[in-house]
Protein backbone atom coordinates (compact mmCIF):
# COMPACT_ATOMS: atom_id res chain seq x y z
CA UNK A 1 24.84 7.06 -24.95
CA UNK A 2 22.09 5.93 -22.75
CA UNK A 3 19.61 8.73 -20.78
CA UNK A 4 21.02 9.86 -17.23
CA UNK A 5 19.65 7.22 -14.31
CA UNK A 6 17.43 8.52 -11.85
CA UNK A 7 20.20 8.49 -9.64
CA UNK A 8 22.52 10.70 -11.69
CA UNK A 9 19.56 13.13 -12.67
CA UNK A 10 19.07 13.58 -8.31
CA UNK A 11 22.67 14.23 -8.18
CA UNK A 12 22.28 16.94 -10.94
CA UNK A 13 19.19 18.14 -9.10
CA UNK A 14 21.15 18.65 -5.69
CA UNK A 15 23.64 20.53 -6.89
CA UNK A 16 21.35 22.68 -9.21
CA UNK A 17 19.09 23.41 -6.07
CA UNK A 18 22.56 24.10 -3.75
CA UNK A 19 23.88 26.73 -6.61
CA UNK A 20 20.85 28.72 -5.73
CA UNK A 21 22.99 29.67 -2.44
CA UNK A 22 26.34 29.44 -3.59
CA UNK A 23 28.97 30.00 -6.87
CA UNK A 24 30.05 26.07 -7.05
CA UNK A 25 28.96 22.96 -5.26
CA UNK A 26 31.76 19.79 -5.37
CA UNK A 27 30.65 16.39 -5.61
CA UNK A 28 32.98 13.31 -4.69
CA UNK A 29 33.47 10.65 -7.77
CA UNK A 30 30.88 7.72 -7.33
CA UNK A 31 28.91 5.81 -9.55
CA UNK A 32 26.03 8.53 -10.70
CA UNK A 33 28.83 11.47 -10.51
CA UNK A 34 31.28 8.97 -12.78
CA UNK A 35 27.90 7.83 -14.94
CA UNK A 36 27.21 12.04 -15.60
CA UNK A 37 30.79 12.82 -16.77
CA UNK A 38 30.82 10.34 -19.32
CA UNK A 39 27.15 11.54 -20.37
CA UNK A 40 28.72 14.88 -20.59
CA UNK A 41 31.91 13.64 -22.50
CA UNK A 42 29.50 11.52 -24.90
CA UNK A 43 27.62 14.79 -25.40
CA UNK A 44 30.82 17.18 -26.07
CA UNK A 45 30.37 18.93 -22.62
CA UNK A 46 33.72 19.01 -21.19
CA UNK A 47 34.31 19.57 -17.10
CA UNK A 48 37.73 20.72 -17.82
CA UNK A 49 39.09 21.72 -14.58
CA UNK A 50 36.14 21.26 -12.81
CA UNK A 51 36.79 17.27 -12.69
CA UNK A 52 39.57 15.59 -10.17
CA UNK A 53 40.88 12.39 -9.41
CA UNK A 54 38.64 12.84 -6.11
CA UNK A 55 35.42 14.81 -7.23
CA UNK A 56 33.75 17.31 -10.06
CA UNK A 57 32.76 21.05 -9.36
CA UNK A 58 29.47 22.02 -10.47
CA UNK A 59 28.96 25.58 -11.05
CA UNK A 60 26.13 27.90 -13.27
CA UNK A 61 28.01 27.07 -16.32
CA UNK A 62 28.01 23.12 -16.09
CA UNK A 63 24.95 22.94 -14.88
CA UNK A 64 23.71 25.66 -17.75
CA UNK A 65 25.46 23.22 -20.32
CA UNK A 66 23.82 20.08 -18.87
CA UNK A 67 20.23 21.40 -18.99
CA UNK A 68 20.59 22.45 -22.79
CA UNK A 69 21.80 19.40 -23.42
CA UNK A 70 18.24 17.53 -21.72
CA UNK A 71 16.40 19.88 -23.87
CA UNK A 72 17.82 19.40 -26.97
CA UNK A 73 17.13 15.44 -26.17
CA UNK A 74 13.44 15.71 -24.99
CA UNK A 75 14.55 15.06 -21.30
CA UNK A 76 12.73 16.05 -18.22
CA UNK A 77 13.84 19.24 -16.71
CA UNK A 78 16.19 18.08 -13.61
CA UNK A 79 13.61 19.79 -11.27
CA UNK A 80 11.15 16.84 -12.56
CA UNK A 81 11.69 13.48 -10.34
CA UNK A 82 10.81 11.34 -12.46
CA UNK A 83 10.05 8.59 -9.49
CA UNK A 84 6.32 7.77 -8.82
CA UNK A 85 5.18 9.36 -11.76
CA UNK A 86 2.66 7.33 -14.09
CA UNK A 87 3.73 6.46 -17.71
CA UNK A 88 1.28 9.42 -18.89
CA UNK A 89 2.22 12.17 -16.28
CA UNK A 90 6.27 10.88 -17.40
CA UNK A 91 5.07 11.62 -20.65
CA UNK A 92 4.16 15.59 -20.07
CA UNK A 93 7.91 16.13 -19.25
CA UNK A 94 9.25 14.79 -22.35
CA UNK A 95 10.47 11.57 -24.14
CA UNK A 96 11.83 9.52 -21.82
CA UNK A 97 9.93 6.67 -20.19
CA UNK A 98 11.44 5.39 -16.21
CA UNK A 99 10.14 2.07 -15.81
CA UNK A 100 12.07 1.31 -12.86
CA UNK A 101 10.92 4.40 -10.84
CA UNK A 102 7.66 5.07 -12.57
CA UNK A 103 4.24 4.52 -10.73
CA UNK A 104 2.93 1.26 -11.59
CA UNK A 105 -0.38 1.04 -13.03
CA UNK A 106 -1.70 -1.06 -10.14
CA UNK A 107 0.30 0.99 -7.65
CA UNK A 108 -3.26 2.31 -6.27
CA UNK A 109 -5.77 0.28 -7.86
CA UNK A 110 -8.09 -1.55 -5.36
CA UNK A 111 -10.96 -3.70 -5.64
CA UNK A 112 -14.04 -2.87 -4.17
CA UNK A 113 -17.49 -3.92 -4.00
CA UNK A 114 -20.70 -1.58 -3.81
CA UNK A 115 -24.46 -1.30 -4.76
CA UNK A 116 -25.39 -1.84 -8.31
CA UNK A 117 -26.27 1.82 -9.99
CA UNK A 118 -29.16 2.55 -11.46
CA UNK A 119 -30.19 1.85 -13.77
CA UNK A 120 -28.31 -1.01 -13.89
CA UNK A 121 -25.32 -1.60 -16.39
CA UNK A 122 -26.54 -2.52 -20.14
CA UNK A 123 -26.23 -5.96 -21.24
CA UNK A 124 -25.01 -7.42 -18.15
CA UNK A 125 -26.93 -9.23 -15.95
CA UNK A 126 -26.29 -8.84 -12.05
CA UNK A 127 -27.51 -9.45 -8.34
CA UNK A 128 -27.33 -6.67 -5.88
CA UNK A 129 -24.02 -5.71 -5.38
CA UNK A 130 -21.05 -5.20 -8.14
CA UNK A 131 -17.05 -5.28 -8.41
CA UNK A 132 -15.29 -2.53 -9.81
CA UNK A 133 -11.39 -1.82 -9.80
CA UNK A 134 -10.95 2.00 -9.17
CA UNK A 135 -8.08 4.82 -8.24
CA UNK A 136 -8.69 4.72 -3.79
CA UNK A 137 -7.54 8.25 -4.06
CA UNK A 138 -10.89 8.52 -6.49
CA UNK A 139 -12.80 6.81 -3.51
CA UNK A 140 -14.84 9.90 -1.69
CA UNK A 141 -14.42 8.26 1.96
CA UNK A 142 -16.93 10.30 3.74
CA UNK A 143 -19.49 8.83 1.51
CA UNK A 144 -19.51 6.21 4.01
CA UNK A 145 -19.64 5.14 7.66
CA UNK A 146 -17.65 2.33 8.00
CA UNK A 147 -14.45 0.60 5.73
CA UNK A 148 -14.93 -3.23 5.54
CA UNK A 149 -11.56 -5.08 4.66
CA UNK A 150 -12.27 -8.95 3.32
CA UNK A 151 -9.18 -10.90 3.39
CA UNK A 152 -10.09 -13.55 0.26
CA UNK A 153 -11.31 -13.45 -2.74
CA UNK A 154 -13.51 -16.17 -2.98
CA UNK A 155 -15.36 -14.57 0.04
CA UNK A 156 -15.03 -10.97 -1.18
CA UNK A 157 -17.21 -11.73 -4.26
CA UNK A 158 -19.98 -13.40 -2.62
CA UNK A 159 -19.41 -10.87 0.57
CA UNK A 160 -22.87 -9.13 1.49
CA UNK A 161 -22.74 -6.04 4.17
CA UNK A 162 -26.22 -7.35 5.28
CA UNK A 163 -25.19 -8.79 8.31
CA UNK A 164 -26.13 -8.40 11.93
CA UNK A 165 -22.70 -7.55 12.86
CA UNK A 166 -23.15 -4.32 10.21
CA UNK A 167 -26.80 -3.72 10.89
CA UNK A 168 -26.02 0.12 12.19
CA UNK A 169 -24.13 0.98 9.28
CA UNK A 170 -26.10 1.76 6.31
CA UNK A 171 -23.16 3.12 3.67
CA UNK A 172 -20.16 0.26 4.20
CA UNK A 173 -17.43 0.69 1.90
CA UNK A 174 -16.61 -3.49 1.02
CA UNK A 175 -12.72 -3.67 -0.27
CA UNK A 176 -10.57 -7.02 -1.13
CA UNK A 177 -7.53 -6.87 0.87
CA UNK A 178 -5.33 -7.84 -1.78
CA UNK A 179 -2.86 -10.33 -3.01
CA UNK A 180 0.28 -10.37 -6.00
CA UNK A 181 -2.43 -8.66 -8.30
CA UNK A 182 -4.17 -6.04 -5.64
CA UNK A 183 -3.03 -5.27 -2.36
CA UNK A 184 -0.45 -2.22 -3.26
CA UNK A 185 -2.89 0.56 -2.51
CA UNK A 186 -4.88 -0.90 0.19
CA UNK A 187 -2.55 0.11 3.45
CA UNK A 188 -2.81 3.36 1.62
CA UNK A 189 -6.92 3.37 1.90
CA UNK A 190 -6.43 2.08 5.05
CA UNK A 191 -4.29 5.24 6.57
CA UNK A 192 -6.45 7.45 5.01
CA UNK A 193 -9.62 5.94 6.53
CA UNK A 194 -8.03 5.71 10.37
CA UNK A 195 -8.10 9.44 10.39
CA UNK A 196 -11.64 9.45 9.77
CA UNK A 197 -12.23 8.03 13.14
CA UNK A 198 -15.04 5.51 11.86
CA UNK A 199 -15.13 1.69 11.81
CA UNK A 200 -12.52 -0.44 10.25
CA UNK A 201 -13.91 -3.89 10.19
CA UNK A 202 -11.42 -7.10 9.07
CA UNK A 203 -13.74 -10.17 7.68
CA UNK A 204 -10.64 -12.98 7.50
CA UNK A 205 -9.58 -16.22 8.15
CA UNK A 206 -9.83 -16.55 11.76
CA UNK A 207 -6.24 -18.15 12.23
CA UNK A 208 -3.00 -16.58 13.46
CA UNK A 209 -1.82 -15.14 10.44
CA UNK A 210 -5.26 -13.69 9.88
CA UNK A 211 -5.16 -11.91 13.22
CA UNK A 212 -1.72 -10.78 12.91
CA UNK A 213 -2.88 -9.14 9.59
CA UNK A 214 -6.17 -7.40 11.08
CA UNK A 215 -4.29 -6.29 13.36
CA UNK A 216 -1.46 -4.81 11.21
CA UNK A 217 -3.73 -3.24 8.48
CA UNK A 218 -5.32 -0.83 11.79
CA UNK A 219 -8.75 -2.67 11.61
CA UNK A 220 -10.92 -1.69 14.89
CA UNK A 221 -13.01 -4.58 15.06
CA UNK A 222 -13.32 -7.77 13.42
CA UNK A 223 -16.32 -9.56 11.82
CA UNK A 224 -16.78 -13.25 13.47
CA UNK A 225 -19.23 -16.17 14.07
CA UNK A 226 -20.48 -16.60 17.91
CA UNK A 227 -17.87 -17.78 20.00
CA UNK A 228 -19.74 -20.71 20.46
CA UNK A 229 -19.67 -22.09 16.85
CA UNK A 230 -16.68 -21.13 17.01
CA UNK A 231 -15.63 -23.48 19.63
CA UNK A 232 -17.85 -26.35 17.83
CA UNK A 233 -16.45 -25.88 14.38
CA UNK A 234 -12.88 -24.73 14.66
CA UNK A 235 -9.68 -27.41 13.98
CA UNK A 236 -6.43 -27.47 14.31
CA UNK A 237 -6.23 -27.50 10.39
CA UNK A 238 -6.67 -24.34 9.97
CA UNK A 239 -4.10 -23.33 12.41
CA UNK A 240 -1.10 -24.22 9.71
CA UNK A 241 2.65 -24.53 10.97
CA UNK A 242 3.82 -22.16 8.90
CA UNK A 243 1.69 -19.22 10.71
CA UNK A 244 3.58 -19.95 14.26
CA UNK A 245 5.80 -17.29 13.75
CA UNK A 246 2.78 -14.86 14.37
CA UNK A 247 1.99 -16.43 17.65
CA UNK A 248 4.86 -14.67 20.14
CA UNK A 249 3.19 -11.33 18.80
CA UNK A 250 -0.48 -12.44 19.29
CA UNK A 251 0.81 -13.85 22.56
CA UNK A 252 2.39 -10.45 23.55
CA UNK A 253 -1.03 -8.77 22.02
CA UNK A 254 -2.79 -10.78 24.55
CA UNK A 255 -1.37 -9.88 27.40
CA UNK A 256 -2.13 -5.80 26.68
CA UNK A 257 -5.50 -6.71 27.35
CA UNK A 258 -7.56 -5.52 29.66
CA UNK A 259 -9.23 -8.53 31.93
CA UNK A 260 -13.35 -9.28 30.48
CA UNK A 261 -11.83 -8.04 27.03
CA UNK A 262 -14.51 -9.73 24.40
CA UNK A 263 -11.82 -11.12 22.48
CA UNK A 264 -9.74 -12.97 25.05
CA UNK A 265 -12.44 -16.48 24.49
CA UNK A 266 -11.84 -15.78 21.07
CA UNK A 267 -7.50 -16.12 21.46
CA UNK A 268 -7.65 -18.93 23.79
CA UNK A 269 -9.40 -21.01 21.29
CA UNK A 270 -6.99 -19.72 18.90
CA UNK A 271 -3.25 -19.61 20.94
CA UNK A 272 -4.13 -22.04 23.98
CA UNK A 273 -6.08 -24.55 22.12
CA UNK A 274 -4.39 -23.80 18.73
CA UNK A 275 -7.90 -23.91 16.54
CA UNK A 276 -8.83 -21.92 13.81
CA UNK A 277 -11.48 -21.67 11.22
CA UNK A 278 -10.87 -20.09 7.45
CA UNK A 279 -13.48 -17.72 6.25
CA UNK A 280 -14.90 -19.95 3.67
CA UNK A 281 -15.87 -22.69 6.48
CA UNK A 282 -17.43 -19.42 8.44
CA UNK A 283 -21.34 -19.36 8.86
CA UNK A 284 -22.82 -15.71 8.36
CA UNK A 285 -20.62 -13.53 10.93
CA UNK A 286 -22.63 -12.16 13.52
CA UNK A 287 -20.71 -10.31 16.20
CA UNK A 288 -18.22 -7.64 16.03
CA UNK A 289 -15.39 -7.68 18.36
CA UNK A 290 -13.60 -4.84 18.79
CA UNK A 291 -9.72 -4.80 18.76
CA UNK A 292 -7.71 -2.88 21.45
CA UNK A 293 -4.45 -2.37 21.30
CA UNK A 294 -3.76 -2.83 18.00
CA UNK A 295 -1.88 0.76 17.22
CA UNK A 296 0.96 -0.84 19.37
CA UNK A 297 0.82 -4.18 17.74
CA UNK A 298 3.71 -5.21 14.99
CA UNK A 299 3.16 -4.74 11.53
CA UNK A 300 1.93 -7.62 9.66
CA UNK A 301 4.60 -9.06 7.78
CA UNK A 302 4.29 -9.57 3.90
């Protein structure tokens, strides 16, 4: 006989926690109440009269029965939800290992970049600035003044905070974004940094899609070349079809506005003339406009 499902073992733990008030708690028959009768058959625990055609009582008894039983198997206690728990912190509540509710081990990894220590690391050699994959919850945020998101990787390792769009902010905390490998924990770092009231600055593709996820992520202000190279160097190749399905949102975004907003030049090269420029293609960024609005704005999709 297999171990009790998650969903079975929240079943158990609703009707342990409702005996607390009361002498018997009834359950209807579903899947995780049929799944925990034949755990308790398998395991010579018999409901008796407690089971029906239509549902099973639980009272001190069963439930008494039910938790020897765990015990005796090196399960969790039924108080322990097993859901969002690492491997290792599964591990100090017994045997049993739930893949499919367990905390993954990226689940809040992010990639960030800061200031080579010193001394620098042994046997490696290095330029100014270094990579390291942490725990965000590890990440002391008022260390620093201002949260810089970079949407690609390619950019994020050769990313420098010495720009003049950064110049007043001497402790920038420089994180990747994400993709299929990071990305779980950064909305996360993100939520924890808006109520910190400081900068959130998005250095991205400067395309629909790229907008719709500055936007979406709470970023305050975003990292950009001069309008003016902008308008020289941006094509309609970097405005993909694909990414249209942002542009009713942007277009709505727009119009929340207010009139002499700094980034209205900015989405009339991008919506009206349908021109955008990837962040590789982007000389040194040296202006940071600020985003309004953007608490009201959609979520990015996936």
């Amino acid at each position: 006989m297999t171990a009790l499902s998650e969903s079975a073992r929240r079943v158990l733990r609703d009707a342990s926690g409702k005996l607390r008030r009361g002498r018997a708690v009834d359950k209807p028959r579903g899947p995780a109440v049929t799944e925990i009768v034949a755990w308790c058959q398998a395991w010579d625990i018999e409901p008796g009269g407690r089971l029906t055609r239509d549902r099973l009582r639980f009272d001190r008894a069963l439930m008494d029965a039910i938790a020897g039983e765990l015990e005796v198997q090196g399960e969790p206690p039924l108080e322990v939800a097993l859901g969002g728990l690492s491997t290792a912190q599964q591990a100090e509540h017994g045997h049993r290992e739930a893949k499919g509710v367990r905390e993954g081990p990226r689940d809040s990894r992010v990639l960030v970049s800061l200031p080579v220590g010193q001394p620098p690391r042994p046997g490696l050699q290095g330029g100014a600035r270094e990579c390291l994959d942490v725990d965000w919850r590890s990440i002391e945020l008022a260390a620093f003044d201002a949260l810089v998101q970079v949407e690609n990787l390619d950019s994020f390792y050769g990313f420098t905070p010495e720009l003049p769009a950064l110049a007043a902010y001497r402790r920038p905390l420089v994180v990747y974004r994400g993709d299929s490998h990071y990305g779980g924990a950064f909305p996360a770092l993100a939520e924890a940094w808006s109520s910190t009231g400081r900068p959130h600055f998005y250095a991205g593709d400067f395309d629909l899609k790229g907008l719709d996820i500055a936007l979406g992520s709470g970023a305050t202000r975003l990292l950009l070349p001069a309008l003016d190279a902008l308008w020289r160097h941006a094509t309609p190749r970097h405005v993909p079809a694909e990414q249209l399905a942002c542009r009713p949102r942007l277009l709505r975004y727009r119009e929340a506005l207010p009139e002499a907003h700094p980034l209205l030049g900015y989405l009339s090269l991008l919506l009206d003339e349908q021109r955008g420029l990837r962040q590789q293609w982007f000389a040194t960024p040296t202006v940071a406009v600020e985003l309004h609005g953007a608490d009201e704005h959609e979520p990015a999709r996936p």
